[in-house]
N, C-alpha and C. Protein backbone atom coordinates (compact mmCIF):
# COMPACT_ATOMS: atom_id res chain seq x y z
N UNK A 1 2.97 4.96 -14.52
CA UNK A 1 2.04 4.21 -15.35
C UNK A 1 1.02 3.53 -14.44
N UNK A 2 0.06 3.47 -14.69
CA UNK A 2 -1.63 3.12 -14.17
C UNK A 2 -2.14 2.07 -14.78
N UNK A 3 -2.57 0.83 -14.32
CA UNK A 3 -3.42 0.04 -15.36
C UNK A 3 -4.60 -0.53 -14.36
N UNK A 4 -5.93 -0.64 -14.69
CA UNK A 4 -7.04 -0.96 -14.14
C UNK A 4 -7.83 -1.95 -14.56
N UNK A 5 -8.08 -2.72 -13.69
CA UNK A 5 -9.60 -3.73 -14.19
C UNK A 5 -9.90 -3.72 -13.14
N UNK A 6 -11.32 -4.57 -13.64
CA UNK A 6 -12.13 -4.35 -12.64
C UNK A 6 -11.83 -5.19 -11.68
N UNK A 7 -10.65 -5.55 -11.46
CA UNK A 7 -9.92 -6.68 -10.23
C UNK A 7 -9.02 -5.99 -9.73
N UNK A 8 -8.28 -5.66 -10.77
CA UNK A 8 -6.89 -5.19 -9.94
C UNK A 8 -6.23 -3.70 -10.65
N UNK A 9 -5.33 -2.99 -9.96
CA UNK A 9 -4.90 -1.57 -9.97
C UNK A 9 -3.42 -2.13 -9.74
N UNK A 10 -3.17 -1.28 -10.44
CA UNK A 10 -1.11 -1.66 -10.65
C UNK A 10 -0.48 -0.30 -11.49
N UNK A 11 0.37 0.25 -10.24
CA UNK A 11 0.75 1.46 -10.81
C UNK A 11 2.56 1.42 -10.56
N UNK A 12 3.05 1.54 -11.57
CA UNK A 12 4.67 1.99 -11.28
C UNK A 12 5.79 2.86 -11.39
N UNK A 13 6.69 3.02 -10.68
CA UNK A 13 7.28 4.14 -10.74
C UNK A 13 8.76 3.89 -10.34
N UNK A 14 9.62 4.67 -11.48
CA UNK A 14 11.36 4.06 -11.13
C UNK A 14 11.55 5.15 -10.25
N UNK A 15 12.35 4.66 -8.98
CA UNK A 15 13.00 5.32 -8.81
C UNK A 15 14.52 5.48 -8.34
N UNK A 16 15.09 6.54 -8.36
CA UNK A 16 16.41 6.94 -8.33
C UNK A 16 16.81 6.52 -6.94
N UNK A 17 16.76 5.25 -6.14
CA UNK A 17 17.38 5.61 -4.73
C UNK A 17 18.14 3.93 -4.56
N UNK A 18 19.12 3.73 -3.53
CA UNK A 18 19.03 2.51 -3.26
C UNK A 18 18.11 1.55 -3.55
N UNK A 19 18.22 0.13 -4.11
CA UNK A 19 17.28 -1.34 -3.44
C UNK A 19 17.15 -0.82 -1.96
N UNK A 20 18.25 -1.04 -1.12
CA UNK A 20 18.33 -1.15 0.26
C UNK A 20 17.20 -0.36 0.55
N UNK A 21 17.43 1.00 0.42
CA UNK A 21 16.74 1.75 1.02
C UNK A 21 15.30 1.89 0.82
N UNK A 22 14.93 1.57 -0.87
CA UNK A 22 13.30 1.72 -1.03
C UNK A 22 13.13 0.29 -0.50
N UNK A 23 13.60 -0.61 0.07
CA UNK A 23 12.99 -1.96 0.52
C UNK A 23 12.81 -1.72 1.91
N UNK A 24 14.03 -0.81 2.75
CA UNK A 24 13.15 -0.27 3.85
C UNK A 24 12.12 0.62 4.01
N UNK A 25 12.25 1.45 3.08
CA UNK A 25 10.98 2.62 3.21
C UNK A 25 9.84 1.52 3.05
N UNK A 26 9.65 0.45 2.53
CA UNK A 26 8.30 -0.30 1.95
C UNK A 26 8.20 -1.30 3.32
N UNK A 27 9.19 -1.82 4.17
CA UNK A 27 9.28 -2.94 4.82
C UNK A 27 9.14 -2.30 6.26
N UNK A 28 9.72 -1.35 6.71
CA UNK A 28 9.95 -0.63 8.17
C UNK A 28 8.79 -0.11 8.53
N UNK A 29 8.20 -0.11 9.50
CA UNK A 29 6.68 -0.15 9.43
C UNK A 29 6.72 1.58 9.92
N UNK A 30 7.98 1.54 10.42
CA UNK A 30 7.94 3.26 10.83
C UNK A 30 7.49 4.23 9.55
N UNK A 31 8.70 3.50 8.82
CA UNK A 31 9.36 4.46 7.47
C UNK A 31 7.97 4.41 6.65
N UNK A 32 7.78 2.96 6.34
CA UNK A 32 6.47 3.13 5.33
C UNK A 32 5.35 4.46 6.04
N UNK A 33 5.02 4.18 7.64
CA UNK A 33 4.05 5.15 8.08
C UNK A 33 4.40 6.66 7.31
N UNK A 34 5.64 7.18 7.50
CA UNK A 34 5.71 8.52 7.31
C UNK A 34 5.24 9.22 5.81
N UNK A 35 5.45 7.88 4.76
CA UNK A 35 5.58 8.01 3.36
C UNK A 35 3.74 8.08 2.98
N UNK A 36 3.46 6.79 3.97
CA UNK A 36 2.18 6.73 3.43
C UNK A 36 0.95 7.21 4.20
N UNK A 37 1.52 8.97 5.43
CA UNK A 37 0.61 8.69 6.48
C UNK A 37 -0.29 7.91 6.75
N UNK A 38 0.49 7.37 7.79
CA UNK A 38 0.05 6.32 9.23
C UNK A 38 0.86 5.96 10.27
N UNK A 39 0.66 5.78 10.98
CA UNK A 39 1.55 5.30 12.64
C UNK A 39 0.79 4.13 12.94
N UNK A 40 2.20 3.53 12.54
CA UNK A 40 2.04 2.16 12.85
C UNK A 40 2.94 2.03 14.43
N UNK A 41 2.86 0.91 15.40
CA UNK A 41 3.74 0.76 16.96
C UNK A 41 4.10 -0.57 16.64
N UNK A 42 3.30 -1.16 15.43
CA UNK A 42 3.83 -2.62 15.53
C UNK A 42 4.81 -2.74 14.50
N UNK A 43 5.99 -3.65 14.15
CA UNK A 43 7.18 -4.17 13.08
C UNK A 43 6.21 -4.85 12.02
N UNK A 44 6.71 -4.77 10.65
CA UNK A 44 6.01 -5.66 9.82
C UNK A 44 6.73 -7.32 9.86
N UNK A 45 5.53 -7.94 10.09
CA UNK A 45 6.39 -9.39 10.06
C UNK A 45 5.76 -10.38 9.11
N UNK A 46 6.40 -11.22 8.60
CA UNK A 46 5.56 -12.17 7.50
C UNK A 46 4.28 -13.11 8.80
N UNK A 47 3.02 -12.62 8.60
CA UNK A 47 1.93 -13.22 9.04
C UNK A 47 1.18 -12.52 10.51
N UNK A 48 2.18 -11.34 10.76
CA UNK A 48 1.74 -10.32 11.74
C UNK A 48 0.34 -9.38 10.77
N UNK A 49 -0.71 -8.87 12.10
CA UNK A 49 -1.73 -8.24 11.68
C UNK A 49 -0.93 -7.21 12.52
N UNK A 50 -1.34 -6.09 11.71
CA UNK A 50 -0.65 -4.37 12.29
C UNK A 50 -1.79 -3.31 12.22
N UNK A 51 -2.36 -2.96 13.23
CA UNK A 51 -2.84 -1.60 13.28
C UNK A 51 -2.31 -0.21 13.17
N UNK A 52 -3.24 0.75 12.11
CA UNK A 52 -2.16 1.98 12.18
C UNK A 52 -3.56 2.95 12.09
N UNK A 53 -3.14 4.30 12.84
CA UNK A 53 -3.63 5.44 12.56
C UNK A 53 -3.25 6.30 11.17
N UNK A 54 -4.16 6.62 10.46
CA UNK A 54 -4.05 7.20 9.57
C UNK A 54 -3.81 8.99 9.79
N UNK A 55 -2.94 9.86 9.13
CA UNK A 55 -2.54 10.47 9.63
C UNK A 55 -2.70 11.95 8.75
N UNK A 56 -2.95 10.91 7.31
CA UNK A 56 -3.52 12.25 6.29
C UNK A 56 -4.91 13.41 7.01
N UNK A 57 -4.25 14.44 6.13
CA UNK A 57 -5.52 15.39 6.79
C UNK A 57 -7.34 15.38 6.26
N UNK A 58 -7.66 15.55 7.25
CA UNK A 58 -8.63 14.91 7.21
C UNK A 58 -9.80 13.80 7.72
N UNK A 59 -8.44 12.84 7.96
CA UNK A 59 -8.59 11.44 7.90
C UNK A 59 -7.75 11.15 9.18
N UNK A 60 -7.83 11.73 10.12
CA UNK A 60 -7.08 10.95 11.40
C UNK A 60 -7.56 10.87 12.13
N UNK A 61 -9.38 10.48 11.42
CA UNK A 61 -10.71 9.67 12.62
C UNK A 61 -10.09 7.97 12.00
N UNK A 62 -9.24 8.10 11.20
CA UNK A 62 -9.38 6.34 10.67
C UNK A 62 -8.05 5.31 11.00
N UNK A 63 -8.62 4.53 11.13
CA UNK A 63 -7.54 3.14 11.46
C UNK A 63 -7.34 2.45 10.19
N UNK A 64 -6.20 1.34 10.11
CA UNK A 64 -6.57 0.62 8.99
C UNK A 64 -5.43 -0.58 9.80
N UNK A 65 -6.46 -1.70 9.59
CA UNK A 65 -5.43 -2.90 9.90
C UNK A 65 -4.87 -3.56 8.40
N UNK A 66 -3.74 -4.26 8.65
CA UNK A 66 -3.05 -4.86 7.72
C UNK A 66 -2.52 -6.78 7.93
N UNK A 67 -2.48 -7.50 6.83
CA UNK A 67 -2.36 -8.88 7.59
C UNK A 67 -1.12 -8.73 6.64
N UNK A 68 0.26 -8.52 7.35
CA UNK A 68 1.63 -9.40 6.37
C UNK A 68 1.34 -10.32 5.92
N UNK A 69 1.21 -10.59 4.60
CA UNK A 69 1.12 -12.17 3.61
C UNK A 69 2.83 -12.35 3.32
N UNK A 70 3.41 -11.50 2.59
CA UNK A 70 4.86 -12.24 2.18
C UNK A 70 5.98 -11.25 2.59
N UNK A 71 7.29 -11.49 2.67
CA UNK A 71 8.45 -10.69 2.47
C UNK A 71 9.30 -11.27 2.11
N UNK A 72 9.44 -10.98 0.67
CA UNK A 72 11.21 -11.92 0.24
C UNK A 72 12.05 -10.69 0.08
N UNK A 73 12.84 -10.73 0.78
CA UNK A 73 13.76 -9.35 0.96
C UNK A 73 14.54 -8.84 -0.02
N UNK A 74 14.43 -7.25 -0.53
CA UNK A 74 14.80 -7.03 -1.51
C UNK A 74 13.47 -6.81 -2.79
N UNK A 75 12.59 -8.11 -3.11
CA UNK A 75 11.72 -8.24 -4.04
C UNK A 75 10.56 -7.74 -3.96
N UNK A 76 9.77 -8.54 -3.00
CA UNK A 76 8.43 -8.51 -3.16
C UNK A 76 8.24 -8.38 -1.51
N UNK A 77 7.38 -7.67 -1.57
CA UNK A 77 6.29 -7.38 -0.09
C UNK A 77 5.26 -7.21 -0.20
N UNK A 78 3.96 -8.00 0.57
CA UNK A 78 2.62 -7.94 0.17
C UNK A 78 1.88 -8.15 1.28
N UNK A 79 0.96 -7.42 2.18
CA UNK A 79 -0.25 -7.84 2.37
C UNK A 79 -1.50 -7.46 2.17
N UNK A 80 -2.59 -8.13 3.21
CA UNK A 80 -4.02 -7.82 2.67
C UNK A 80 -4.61 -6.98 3.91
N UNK A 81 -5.74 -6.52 3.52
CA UNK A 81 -6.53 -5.23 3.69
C UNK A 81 -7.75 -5.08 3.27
N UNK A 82 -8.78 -4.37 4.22
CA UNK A 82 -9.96 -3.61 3.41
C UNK A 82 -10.10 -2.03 2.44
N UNK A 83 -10.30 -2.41 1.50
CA UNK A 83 -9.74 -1.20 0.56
C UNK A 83 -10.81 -0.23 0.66
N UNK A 84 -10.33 0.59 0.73
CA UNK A 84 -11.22 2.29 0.84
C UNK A 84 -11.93 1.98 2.14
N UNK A 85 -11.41 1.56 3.32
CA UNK A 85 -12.05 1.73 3.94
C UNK A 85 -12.42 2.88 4.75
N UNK A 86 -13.24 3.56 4.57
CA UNK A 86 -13.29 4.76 4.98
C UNK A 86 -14.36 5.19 6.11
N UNK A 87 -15.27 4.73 6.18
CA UNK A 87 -16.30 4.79 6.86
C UNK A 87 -16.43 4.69 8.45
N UNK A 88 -16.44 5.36 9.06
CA UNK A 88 -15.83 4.69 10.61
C UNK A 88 -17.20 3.79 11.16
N UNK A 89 -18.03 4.54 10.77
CA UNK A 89 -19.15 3.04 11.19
C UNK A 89 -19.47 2.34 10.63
N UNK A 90 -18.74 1.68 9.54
CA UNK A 90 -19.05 0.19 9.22
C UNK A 90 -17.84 -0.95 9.68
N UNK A 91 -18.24 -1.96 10.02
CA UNK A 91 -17.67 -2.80 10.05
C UNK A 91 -17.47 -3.32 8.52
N UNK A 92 -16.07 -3.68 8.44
CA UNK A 92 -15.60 -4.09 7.29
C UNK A 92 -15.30 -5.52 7.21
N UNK A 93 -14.90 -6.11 8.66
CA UNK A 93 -14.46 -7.40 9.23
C UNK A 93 -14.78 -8.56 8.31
N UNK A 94 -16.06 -8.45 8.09
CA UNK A 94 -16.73 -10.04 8.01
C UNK A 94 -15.94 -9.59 5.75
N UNK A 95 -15.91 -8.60 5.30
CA UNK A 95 -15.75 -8.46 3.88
C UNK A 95 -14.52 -9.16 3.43
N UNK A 96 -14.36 -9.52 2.23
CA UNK A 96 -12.96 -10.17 2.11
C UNK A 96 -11.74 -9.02 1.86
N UNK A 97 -10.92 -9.29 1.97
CA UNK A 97 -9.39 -8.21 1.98
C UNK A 97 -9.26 -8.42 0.39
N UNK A 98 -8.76 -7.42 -0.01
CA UNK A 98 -7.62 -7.45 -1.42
C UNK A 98 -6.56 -7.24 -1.26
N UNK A 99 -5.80 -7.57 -2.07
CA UNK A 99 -3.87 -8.17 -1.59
C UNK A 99 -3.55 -6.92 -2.41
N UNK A 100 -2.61 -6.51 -1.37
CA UNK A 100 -1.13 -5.41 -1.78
C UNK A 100 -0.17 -5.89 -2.23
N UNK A 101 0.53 -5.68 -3.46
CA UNK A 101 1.96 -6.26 -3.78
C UNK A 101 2.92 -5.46 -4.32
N UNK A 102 3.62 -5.28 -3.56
CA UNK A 102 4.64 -4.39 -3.95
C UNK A 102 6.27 -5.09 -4.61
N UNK A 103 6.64 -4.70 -5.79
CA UNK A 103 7.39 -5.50 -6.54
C UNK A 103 8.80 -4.64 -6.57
N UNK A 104 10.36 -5.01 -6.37
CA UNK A 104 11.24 -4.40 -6.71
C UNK A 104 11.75 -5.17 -8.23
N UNK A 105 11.93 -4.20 -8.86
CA UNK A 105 13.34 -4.74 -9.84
C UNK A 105 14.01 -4.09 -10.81
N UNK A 106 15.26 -4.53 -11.30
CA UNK A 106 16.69 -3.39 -11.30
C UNK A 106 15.85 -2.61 -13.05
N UNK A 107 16.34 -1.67 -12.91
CA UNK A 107 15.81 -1.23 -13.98
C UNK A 107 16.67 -0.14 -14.49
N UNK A 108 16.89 0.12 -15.93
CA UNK A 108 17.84 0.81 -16.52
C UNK A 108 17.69 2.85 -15.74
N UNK A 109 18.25 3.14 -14.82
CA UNK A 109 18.37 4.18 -14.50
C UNK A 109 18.11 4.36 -13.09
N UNK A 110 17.83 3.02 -12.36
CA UNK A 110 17.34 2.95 -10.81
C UNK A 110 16.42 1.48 -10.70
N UNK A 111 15.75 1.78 -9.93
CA UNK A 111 14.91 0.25 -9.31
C UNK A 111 13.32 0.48 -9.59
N UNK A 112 12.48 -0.35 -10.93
CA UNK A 112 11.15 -0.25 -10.87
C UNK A 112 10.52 -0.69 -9.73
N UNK A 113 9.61 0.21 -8.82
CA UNK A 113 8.60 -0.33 -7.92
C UNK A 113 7.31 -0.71 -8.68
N UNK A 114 7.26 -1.38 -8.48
CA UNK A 114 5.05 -1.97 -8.83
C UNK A 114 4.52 -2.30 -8.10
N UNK A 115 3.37 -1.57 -7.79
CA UNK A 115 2.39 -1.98 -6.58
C UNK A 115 1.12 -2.71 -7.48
N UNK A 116 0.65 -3.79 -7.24
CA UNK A 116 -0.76 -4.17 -7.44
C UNK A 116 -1.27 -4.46 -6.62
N UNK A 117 -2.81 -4.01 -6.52
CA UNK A 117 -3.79 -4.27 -5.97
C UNK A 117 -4.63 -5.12 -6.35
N UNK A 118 -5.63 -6.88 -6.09
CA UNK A 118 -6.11 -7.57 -6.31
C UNK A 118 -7.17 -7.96 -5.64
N UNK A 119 -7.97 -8.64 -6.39
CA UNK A 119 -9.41 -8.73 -5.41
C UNK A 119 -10.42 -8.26 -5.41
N UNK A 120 -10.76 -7.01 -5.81
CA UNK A 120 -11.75 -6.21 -6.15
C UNK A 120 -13.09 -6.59 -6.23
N UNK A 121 -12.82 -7.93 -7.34
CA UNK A 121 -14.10 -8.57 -8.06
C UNK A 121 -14.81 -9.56 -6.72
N UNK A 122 -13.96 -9.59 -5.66
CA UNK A 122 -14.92 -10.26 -4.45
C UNK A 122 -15.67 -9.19 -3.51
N UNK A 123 -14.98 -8.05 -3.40
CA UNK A 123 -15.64 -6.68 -2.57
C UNK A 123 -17.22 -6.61 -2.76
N UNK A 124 -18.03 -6.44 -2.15
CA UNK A 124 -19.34 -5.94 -1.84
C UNK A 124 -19.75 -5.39 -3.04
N UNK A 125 -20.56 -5.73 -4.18
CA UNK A 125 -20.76 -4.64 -4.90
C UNK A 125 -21.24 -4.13 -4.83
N UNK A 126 -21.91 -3.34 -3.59
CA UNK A 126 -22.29 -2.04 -3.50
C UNK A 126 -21.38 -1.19 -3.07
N UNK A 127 -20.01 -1.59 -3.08
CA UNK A 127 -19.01 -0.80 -2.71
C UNK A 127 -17.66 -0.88 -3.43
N UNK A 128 -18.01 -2.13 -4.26
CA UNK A 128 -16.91 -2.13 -5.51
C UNK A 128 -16.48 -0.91 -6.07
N UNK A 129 -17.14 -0.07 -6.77
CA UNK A 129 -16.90 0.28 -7.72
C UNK A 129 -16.46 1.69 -6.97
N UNK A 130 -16.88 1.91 -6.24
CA UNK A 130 -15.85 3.13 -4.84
C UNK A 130 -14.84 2.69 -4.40
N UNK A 131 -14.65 1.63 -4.02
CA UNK A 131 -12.92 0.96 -3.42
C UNK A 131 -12.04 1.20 -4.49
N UNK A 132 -12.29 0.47 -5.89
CA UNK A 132 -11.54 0.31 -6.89
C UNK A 132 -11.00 2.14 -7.49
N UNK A 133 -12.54 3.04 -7.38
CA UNK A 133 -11.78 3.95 -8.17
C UNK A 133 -10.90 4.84 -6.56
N UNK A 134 -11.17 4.53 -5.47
CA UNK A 134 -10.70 4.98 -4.22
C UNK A 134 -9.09 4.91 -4.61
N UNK A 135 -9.16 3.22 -4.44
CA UNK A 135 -7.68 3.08 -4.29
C UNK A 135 -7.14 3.32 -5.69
N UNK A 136 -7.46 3.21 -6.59
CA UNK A 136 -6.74 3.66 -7.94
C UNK A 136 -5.83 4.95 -7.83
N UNK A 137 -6.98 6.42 -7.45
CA UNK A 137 -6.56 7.49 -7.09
C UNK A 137 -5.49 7.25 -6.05
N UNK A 138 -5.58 6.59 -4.75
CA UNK A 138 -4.44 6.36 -3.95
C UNK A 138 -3.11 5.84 -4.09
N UNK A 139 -3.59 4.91 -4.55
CA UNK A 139 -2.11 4.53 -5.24
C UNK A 139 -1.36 5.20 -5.98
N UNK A 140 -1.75 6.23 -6.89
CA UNK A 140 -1.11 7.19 -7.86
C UNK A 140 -0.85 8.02 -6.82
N UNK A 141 -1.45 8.60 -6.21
CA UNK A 141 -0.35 9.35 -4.83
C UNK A 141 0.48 9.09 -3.91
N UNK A 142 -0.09 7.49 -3.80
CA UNK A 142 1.36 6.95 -3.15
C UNK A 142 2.23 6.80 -3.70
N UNK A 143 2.17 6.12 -4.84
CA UNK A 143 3.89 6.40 -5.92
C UNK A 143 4.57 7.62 -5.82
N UNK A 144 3.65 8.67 -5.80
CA UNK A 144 4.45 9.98 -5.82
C UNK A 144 5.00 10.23 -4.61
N UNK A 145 4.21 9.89 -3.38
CA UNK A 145 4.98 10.02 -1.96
C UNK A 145 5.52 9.73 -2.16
N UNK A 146 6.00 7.91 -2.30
CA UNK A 146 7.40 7.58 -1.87
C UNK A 146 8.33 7.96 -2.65
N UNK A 147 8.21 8.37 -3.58
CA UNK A 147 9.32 9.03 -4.90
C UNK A 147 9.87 10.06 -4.37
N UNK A 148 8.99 10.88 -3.84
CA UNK A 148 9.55 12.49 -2.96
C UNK A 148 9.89 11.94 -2.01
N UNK A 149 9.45 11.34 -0.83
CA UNK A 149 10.29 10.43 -0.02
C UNK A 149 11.01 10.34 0.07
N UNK A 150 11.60 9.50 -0.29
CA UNK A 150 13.22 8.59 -1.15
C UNK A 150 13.90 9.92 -1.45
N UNK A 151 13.74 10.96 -2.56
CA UNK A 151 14.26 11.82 -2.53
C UNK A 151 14.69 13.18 -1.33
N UNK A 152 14.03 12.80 -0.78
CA UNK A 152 13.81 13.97 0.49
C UNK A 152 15.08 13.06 1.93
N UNK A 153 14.70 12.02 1.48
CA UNK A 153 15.59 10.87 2.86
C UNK A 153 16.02 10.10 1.99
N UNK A 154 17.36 10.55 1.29
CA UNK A 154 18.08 9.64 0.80
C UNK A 154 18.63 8.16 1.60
């Protein structure tokens, strides 16, 4: 399931595997890399900034940094970011981030994940309306990674 405004993107998906384990695939900065090509070298830590190479094809001229905002273990994991950033010659720096939140909870047949995305409505609007439908599309493929994921590495 998909829901959109013009702020925020929130897509979810149950799946069949451990808490334990989808909280590491989301938390392990390795594990998340493989799910969501990228190579990350740094640990995710609550208030650590992490650089990663992006690894999708195509796309492994691009970096993407990340700022850990929260980790309550088990629940919720969230940080912020420049969304769609795609461009290798722009600086994105000075733009404001939109927050990642990724949600666990028990759900009749396995564990609902929900990711939302927030912020949107502060992004550049000359680049709003490309980030938003960017990451919309992304996120619906990342649900599906980590679903095959999880299934593939129990």
């Amino acid at each position: 399931m998909t829901t959109t405004t013009t702020d925020r993107i929130q897509n979810q998906v149950l799946l069949h595997a451990p808490r334990a384990r989808i909280w590491h695939a989301l938390t392990d900065s390795r594990d998340f890399g493989v799910w969501f090509q990228a190579v990350f070298t740094d640990p995710f830590t609550q208030g650590s900034i992490v650089t990663g190479r992006i690894t999708h094809p195509g796309k492994e001229h691009l970096r993407m940094t990340i700022v850990v905002d929260r980790i309550e273990p088990e629940r919720r994991f969230s940080f912020r970011w420049h969304p769609n950033a795609i461009d290798p010659n722009q600086d994105y720096s000075k733009e404001p981030m939109t927050l990642v939140e990724f949600t666990l909870e028990e759900a009749e047949g396995g564990t609902l994940l929900t990711v939302t995305e927030s912020g949107f409505d502060r992004i550049p609007i000359a680049r709003r309306a490309d980030a938003l439908k960017g990451n919309d599309e992304g996120w619906a493929g990342q649900m599906k990674a980590i679903e095959s994921y999880l299934h593939q590495n129990p």
